[in-house]
N, C-alpha and C. Protein backbone atom coordinates (compact mmCIF):
# COMPACT_ATOMS: atom_id res chain seq x y z
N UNK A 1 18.86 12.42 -14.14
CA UNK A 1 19.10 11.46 -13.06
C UNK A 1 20.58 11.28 -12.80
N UNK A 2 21.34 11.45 -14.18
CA UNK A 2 22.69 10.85 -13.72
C UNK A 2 23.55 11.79 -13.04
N UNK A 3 23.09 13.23 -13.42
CA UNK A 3 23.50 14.74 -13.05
C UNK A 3 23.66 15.23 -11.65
N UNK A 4 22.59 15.00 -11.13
CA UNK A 4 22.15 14.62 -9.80
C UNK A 4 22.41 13.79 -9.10
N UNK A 5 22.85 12.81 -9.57
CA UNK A 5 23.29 11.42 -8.81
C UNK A 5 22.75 10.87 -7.40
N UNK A 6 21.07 10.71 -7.68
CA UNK A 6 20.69 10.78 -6.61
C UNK A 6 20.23 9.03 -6.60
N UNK A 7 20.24 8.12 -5.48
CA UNK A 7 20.01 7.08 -5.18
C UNK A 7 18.31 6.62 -5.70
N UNK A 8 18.46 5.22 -5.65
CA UNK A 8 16.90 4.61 -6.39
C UNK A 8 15.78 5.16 -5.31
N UNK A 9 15.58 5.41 -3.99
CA UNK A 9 14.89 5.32 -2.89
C UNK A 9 14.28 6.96 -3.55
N UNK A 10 15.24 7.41 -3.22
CA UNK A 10 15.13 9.00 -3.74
C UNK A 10 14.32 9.21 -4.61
N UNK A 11 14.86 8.66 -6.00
CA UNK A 11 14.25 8.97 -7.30
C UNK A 11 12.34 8.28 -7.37
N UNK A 12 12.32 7.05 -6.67
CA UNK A 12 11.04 6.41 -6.53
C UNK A 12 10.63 7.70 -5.93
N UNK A 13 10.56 7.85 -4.54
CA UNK A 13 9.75 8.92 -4.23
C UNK A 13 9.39 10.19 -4.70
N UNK A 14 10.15 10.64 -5.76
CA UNK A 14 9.94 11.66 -6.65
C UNK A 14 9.21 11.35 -7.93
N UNK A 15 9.08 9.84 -8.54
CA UNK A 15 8.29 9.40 -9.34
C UNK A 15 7.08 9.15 -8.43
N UNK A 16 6.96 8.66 -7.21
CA UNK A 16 5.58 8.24 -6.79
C UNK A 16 4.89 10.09 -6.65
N UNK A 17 5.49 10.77 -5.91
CA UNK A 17 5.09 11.89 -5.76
C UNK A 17 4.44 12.93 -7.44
N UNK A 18 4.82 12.08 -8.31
CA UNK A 18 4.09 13.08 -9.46
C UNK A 18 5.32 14.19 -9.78
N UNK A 19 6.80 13.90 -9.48
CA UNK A 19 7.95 15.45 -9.58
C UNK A 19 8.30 15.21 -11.12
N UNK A 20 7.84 14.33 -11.78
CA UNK A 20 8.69 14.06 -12.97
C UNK A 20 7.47 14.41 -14.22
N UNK A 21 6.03 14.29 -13.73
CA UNK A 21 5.27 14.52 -14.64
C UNK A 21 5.94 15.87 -16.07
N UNK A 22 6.96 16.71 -15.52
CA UNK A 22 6.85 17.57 -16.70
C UNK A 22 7.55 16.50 -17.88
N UNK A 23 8.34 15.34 -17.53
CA UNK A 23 9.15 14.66 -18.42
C UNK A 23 7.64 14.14 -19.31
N UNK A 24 6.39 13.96 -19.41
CA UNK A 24 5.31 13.77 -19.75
C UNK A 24 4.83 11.87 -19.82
N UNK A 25 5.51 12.06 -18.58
CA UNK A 25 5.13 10.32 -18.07
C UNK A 25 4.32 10.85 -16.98
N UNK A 26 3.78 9.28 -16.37
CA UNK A 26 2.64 9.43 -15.54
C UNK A 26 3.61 9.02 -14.14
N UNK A 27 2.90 8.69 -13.15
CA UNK A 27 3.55 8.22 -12.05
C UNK A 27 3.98 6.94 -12.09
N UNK A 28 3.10 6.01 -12.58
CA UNK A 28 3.11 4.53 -12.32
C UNK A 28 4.78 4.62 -13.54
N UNK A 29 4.26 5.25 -15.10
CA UNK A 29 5.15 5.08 -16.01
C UNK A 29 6.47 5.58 -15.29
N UNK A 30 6.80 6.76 -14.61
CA UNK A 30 7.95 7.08 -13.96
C UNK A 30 8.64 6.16 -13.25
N UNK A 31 7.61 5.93 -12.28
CA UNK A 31 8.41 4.64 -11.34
C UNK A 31 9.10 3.48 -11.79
N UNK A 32 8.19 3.26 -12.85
CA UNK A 32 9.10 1.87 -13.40
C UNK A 32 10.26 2.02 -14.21
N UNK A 33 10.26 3.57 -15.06
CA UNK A 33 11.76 3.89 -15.45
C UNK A 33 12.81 4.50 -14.76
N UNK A 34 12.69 4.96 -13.73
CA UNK A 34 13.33 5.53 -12.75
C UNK A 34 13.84 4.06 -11.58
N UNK A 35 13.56 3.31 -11.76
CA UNK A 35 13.80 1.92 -10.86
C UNK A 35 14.65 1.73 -11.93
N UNK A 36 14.11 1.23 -13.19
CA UNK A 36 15.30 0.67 -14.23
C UNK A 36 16.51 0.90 -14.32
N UNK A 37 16.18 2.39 -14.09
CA UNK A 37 17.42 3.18 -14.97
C UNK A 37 18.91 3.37 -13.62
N UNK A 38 17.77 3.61 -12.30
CA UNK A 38 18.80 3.91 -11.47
C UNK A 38 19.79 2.66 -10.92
N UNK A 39 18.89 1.24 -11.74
CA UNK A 39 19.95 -0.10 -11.56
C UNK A 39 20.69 -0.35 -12.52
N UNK A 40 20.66 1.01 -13.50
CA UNK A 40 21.52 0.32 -14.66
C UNK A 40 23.77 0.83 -14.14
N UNK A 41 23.75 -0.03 -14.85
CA UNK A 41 25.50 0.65 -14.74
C UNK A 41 25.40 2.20 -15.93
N UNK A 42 26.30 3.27 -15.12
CA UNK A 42 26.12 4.19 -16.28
C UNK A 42 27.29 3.71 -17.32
N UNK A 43 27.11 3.98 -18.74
CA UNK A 43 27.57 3.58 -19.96
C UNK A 43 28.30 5.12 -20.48
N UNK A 44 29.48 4.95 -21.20
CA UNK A 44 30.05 6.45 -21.57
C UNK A 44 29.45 6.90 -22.65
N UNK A 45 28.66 5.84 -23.59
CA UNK A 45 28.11 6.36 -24.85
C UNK A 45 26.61 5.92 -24.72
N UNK A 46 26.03 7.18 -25.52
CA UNK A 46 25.03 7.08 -25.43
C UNK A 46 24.24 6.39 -26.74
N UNK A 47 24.02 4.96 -26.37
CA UNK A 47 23.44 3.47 -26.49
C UNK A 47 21.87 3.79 -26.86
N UNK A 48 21.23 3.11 -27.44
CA UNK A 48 20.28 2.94 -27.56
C UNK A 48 19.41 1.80 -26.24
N UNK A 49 18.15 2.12 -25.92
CA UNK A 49 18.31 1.29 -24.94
C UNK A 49 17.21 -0.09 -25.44
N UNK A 50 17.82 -1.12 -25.06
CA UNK A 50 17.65 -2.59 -25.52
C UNK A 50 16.53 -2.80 -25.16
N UNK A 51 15.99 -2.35 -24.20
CA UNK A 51 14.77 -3.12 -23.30
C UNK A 51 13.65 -2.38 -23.83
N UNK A 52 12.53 -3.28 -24.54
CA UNK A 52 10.78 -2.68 -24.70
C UNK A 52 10.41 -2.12 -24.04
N UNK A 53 9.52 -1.06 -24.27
CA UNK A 53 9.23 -0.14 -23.46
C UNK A 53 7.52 -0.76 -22.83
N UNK A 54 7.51 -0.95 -21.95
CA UNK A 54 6.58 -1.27 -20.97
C UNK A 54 5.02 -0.41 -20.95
N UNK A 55 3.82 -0.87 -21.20
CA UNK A 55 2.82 0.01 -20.88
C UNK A 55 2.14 -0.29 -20.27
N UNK A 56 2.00 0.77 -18.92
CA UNK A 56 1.59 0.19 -17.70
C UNK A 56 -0.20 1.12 -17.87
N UNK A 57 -1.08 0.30 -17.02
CA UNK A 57 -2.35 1.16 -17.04
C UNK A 57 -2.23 2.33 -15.95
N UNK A 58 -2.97 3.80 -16.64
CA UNK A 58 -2.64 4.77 -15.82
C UNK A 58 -3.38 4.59 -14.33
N UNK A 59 -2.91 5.33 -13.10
CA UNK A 59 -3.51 5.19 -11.87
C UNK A 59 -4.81 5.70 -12.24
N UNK A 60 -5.85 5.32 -11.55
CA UNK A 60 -7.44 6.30 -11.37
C UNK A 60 -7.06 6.93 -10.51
N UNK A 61 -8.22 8.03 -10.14
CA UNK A 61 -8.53 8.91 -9.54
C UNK A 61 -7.92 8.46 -8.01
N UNK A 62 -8.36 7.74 -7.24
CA UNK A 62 -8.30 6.82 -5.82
C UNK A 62 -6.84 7.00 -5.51
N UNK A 63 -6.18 6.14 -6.51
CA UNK A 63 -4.41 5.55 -6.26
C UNK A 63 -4.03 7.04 -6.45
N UNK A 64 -4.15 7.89 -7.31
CA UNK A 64 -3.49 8.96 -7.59
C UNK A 64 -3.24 9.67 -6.04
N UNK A 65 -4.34 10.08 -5.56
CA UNK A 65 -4.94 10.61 -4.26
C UNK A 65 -4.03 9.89 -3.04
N UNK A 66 -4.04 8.33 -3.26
CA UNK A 66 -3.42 7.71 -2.58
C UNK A 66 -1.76 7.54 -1.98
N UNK A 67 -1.39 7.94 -3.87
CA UNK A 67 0.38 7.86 -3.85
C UNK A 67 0.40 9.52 -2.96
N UNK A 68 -0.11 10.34 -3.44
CA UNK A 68 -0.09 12.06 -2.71
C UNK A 68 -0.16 11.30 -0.90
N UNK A 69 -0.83 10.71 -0.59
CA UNK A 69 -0.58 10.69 0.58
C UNK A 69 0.24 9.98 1.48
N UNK A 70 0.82 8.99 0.56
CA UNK A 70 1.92 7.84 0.54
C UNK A 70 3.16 8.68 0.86
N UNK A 71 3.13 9.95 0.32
CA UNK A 71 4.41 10.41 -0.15
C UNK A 71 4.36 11.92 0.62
N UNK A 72 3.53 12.30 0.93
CA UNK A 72 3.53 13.92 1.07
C UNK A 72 2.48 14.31 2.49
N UNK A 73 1.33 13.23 3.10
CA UNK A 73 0.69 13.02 3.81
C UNK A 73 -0.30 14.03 3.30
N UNK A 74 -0.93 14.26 2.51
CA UNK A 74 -1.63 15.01 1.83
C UNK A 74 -1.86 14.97 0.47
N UNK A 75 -3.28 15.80 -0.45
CA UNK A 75 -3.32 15.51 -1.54
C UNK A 75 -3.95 16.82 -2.13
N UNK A 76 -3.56 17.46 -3.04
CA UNK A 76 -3.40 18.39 -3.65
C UNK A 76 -5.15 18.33 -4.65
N UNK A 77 -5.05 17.31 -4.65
CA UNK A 77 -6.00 16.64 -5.44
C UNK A 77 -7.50 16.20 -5.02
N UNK A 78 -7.59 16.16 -3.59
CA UNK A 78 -8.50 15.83 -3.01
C UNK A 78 -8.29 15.15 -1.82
N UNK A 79 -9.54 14.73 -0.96
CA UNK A 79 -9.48 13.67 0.07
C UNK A 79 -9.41 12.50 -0.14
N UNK A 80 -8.59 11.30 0.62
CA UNK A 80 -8.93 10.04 0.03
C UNK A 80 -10.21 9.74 0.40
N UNK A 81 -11.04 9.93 0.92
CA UNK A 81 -12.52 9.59 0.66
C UNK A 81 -13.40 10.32 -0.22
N UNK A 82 -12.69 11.10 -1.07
CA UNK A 82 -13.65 11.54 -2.10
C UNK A 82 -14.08 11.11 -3.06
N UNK A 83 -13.14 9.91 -3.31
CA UNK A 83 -13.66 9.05 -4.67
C UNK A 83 -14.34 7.92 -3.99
N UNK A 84 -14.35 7.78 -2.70
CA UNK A 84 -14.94 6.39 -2.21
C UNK A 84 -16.47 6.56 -1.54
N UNK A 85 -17.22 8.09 -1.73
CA UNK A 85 -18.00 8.55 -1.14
C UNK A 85 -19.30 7.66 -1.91
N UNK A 86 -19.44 7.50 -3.18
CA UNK A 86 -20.59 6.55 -3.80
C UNK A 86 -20.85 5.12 -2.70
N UNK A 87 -19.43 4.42 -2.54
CA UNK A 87 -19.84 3.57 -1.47
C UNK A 87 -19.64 3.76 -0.47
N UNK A 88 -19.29 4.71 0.35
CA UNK A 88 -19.91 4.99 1.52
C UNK A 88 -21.38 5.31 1.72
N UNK A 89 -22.00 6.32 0.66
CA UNK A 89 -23.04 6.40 0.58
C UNK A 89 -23.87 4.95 0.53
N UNK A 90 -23.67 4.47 -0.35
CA UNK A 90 -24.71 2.69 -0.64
C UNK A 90 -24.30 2.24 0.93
N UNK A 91 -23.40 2.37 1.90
CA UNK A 91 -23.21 2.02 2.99
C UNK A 91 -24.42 2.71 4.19
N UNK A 92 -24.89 3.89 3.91
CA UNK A 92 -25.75 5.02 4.51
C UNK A 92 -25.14 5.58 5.44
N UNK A 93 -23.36 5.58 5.65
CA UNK A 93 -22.45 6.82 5.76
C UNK A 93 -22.81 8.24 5.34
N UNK A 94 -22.90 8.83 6.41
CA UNK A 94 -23.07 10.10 6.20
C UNK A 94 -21.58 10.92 6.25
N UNK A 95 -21.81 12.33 5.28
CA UNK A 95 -20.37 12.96 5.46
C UNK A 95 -20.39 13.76 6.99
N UNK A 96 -18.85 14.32 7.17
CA UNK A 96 -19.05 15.20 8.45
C UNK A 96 -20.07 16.14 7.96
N UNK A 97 -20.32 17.03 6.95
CA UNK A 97 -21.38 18.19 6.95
C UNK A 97 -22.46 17.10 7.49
N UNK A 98 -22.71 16.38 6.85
CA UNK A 98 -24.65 15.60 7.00
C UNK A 98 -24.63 15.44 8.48
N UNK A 99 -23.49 14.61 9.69
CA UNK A 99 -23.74 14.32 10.76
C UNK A 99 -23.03 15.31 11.73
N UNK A 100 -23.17 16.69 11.07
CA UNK A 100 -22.69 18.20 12.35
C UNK A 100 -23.88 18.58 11.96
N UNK A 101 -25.13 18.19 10.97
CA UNK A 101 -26.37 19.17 10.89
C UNK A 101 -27.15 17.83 11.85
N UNK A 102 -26.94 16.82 12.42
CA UNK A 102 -27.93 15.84 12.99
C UNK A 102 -28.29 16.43 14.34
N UNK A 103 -29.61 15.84 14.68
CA UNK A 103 -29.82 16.64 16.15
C UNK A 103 -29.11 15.97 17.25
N UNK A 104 -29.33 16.74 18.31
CA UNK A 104 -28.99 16.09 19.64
C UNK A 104 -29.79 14.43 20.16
N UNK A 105 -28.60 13.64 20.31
CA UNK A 105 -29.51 12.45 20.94
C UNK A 105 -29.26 11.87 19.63
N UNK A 106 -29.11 12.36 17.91
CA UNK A 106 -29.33 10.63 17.11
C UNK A 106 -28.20 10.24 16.91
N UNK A 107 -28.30 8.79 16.88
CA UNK A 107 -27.56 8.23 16.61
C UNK A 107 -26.92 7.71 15.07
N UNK A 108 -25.82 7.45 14.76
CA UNK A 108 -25.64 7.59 13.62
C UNK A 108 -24.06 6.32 13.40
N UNK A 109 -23.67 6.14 12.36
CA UNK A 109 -22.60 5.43 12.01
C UNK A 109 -21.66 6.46 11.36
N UNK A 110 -19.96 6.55 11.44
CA UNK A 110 -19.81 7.53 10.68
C UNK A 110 -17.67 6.65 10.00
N UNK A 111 -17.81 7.12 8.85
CA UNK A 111 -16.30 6.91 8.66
C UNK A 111 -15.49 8.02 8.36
N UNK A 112 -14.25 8.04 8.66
CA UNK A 112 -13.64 8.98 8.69
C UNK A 112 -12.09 8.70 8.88
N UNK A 113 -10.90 9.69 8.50
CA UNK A 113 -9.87 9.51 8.43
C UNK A 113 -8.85 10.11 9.89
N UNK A 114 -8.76 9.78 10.50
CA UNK A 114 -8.24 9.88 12.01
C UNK A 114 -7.23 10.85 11.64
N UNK A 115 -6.52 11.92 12.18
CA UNK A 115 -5.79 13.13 11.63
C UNK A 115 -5.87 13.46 13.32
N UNK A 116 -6.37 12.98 14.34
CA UNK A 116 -5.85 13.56 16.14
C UNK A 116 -6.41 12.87 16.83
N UNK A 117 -5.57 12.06 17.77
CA UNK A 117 -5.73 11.37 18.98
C UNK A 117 -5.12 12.64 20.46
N UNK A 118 -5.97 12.53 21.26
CA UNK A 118 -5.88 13.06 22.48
C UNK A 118 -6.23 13.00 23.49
N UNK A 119 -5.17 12.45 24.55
CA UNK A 119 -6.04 12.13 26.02
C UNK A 119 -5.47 13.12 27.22
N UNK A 120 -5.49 14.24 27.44
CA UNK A 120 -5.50 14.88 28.37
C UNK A 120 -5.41 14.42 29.53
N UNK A 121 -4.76 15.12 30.15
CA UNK A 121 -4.18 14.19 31.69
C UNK A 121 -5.67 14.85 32.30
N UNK A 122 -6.16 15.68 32.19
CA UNK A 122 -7.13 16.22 32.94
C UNK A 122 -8.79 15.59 32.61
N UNK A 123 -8.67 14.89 31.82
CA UNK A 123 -9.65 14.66 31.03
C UNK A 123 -10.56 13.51 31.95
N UNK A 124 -9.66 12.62 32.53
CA UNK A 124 -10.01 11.54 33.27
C UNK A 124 -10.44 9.70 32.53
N UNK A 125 -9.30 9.60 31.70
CA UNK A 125 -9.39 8.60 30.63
C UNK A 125 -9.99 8.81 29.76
N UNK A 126 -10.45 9.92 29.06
CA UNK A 126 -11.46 9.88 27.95
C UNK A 126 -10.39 10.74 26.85
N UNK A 127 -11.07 9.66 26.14
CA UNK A 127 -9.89 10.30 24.54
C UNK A 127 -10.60 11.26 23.50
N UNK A 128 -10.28 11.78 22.80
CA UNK A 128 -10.81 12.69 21.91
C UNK A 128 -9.74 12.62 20.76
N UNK A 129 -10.67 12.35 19.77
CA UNK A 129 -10.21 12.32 18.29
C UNK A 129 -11.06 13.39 17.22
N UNK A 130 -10.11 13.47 15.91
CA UNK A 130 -10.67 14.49 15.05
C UNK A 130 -10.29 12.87 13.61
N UNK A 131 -12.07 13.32 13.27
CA UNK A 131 -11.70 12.42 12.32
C UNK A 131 -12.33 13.56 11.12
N UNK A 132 -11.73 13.15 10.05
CA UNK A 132 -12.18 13.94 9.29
C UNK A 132 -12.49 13.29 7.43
N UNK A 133 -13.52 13.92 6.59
CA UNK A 133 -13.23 13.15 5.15
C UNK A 133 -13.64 14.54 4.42
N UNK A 134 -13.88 14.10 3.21
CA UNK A 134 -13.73 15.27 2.21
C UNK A 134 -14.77 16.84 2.22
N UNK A 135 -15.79 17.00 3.26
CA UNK A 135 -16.47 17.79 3.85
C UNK A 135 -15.91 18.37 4.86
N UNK A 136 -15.47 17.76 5.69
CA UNK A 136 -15.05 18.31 7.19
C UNK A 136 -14.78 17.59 7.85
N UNK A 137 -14.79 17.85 9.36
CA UNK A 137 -14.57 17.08 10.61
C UNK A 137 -15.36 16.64 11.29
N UNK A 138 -14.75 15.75 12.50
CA UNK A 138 -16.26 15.05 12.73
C UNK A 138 -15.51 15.11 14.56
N UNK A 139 -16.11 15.63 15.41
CA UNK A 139 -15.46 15.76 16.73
C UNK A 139 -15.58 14.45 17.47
N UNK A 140 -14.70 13.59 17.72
CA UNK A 140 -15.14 12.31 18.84
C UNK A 140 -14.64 12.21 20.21
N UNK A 141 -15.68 11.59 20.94
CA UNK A 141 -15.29 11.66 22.58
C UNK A 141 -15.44 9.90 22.49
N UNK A 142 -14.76 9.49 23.12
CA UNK A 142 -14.26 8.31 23.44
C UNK A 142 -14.34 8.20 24.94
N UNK A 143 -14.99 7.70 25.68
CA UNK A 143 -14.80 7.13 26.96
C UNK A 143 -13.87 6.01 27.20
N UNK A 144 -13.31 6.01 28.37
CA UNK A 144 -12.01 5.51 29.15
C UNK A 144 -12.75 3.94 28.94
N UNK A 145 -14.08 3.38 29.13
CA UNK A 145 -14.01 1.91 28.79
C UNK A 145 -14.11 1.62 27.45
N UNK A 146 -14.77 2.34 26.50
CA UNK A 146 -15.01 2.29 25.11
C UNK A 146 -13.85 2.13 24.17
N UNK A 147 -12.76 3.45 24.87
CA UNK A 147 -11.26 2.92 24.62
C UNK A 147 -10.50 1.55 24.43
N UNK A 148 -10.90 1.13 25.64
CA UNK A 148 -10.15 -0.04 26.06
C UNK A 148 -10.59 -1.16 25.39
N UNK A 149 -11.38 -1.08 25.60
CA UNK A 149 -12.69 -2.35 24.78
C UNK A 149 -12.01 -2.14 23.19
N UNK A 150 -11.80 -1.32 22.48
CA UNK A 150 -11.09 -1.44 20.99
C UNK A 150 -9.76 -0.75 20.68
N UNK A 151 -8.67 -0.70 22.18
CA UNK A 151 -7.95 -0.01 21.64
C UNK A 151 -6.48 -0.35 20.35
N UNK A 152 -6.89 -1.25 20.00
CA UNK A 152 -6.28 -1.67 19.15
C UNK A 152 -6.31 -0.61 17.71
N UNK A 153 -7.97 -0.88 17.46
CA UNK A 153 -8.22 0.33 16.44
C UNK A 153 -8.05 1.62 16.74
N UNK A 154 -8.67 2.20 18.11
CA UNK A 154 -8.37 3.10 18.35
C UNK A 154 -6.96 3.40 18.26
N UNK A 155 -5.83 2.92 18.69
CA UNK A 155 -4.69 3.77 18.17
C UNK A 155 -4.03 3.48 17.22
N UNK A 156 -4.44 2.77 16.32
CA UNK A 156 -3.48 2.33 15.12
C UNK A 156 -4.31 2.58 13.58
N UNK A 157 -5.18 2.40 13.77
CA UNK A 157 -6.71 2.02 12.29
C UNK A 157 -6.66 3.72 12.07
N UNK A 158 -6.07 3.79 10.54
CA UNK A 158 -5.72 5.32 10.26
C UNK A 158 -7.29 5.83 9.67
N UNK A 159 -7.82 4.44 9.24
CA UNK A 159 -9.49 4.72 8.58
C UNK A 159 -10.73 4.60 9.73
N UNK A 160 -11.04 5.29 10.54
CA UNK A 160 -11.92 4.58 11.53
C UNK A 160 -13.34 4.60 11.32
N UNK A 161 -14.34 3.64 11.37
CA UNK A 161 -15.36 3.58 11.58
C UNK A 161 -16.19 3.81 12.82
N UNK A 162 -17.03 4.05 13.39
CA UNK A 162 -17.70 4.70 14.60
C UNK A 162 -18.84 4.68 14.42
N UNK A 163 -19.42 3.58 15.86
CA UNK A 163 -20.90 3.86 15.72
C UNK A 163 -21.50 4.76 17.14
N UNK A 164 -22.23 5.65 17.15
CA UNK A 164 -22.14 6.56 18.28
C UNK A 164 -23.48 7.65 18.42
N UNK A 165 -23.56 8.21 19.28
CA UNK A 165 -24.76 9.24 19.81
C UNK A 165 -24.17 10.68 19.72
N UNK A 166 -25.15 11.48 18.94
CA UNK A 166 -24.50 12.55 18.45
C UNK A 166 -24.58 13.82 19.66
N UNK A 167 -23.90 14.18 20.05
CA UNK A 167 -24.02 15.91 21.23
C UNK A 167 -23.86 16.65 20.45
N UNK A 168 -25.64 17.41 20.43
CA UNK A 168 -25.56 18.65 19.66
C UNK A 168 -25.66 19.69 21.01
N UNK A 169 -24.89 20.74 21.28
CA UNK A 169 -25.15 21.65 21.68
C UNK A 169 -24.69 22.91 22.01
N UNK A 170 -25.45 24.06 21.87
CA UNK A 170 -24.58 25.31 21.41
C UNK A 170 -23.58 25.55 20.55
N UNK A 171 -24.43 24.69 19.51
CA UNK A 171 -23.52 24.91 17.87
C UNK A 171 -22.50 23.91 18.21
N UNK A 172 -22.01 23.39 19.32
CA UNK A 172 -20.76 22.41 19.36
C UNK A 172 -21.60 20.87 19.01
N UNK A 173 -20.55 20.02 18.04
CA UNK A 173 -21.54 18.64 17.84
C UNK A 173 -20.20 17.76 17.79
N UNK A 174 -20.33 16.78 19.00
CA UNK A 174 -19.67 15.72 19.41
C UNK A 174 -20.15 14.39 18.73
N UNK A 175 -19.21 13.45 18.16
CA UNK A 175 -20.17 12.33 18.23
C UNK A 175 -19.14 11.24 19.71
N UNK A 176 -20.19 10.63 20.51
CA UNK A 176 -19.54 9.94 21.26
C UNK A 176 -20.51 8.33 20.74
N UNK A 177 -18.60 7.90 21.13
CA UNK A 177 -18.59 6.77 20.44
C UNK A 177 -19.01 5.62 21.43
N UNK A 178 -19.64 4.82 20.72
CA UNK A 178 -20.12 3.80 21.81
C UNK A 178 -19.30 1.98 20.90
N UNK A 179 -19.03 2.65 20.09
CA UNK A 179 -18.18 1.24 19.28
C UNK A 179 -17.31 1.78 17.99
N UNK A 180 -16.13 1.10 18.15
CA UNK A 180 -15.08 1.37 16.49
C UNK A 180 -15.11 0.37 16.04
N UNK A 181 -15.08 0.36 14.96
CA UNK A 181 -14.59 -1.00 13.64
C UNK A 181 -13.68 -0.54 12.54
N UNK A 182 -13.90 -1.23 12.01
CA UNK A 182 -12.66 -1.31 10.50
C UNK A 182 -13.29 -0.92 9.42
N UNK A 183 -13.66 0.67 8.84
CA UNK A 183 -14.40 0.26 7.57
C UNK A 183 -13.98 -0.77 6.59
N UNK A 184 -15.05 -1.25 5.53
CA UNK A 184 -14.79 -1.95 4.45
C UNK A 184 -14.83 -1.14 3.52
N UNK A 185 -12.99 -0.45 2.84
CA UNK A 185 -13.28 0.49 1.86
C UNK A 185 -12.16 -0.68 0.77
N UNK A 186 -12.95 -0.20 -0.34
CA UNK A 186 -12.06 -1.05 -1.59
C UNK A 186 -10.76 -0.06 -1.45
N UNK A 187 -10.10 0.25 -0.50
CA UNK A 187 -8.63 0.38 -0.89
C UNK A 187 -7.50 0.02 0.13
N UNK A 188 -6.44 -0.45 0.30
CA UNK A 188 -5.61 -0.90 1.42
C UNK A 188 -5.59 0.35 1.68
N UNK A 189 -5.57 0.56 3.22
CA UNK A 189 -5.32 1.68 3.92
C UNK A 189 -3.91 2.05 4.11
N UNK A 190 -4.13 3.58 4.00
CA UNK A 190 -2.43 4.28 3.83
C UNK A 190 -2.19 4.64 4.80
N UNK A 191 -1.15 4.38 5.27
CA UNK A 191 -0.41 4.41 6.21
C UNK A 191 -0.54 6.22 6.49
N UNK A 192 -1.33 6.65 6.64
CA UNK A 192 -1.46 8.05 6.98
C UNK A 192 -0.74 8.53 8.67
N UNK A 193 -0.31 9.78 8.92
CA UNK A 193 0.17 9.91 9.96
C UNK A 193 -0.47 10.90 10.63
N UNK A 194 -1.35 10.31 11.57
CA UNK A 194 -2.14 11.53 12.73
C UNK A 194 -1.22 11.85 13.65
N UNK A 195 -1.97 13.29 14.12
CA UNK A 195 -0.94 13.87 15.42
C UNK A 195 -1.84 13.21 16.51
N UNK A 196 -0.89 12.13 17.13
CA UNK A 196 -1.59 11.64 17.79
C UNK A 196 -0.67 11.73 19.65
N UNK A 197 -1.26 11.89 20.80
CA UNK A 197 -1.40 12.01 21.84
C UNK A 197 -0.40 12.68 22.30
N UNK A 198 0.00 14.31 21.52
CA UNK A 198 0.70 15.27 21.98
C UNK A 198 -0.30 15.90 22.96
């Protein structure tokens, strides 16, 4: 750290990101010595250091997944809905595979992680999003009042919920949305970054 002389902002994001694991600390354990250390004054001799050493509980599976996307917009490790799929399931959330095999005409509820907003000048107010979780994607058509009526979620809610009528046809499967909400997932939502209305 001192070699490098790189600032606290820096070094956090290289502890949240998992860069220090070869030192054989964890993330959470990194962060909190890498904050310490980069507020300490440097000393010419090398001191023993005064302060107890702290034991923090390791991240689960979820946060791990979580800091990867905090930090890197991605996770090496998985989807963040892959550990949350038990309660989505008890929810009767289906994944994208389960609701791209549904027929034409059913209707269905679906959650998913927003990754593309798009409204085409040609389109005629209708938006199209790609939501996606640890199976696949899930294609959405959004109509110009359906929009409006929630666009709050619609352009900001990185987790979206959708209740909607599925278009199956010629292998292409739309779900159009007839309502968005907020899922209820046990984790604060990460600030994830969709490509949204290039």
């Amino acid at each position: 750290m001192r070699r490098a002389d790189l600032g606290e902002r820096a070094l956090g994001q290289l502890a949240e990101a998992g860069a220090l694991a070869a030192f054989g600390v964890d993330r959470r354990e990194a962060l909190w010595k890498v904050t310490r250390l980069a507020r300490q004054t440097p000393i010419p001799l090398p001191l023993d250091d005064p302060e107890p050493e702290v034991e923090l509980d390791p991240l689960d599976a979820l946060s791990v997944i979580a800091w990867d996307y905090r930090t890197a917009d991605h996770s090496p490790r998985g989807h963040l809905l892959g550990p949350l799929r038990g309660h989505l399931a008890q929810q009767r959330l289906p994944t994208a595979v389960d609701l791209n095999q549904l027929r034409d005409g059913a209707r269905t509820r679906y959650v998913g992680l927003v990754i593309c907003r798009q409204r085409p000048g040609t389109a005629g107010g209708v938006v199209f999003m790609t939501l996606e979780d640890e199976t696949g994607f899930v294609n959405l058509v959004v109509w110009e009042q359906v929009f409006e009526r929630h666009r709050v979620l619609a352009k900001t809610e990185p987790f979206l919920g959708v209740t909607g009528k599925v278009q199956a046809q010629e292998g292409v499967v739309h779900l159009i949305a007839e309502h968005l909400w907020r899922p209820i997932l046990p984790l604060r939502a990460e600030r994830t970054r969709s490509r949204d209305f290039h």
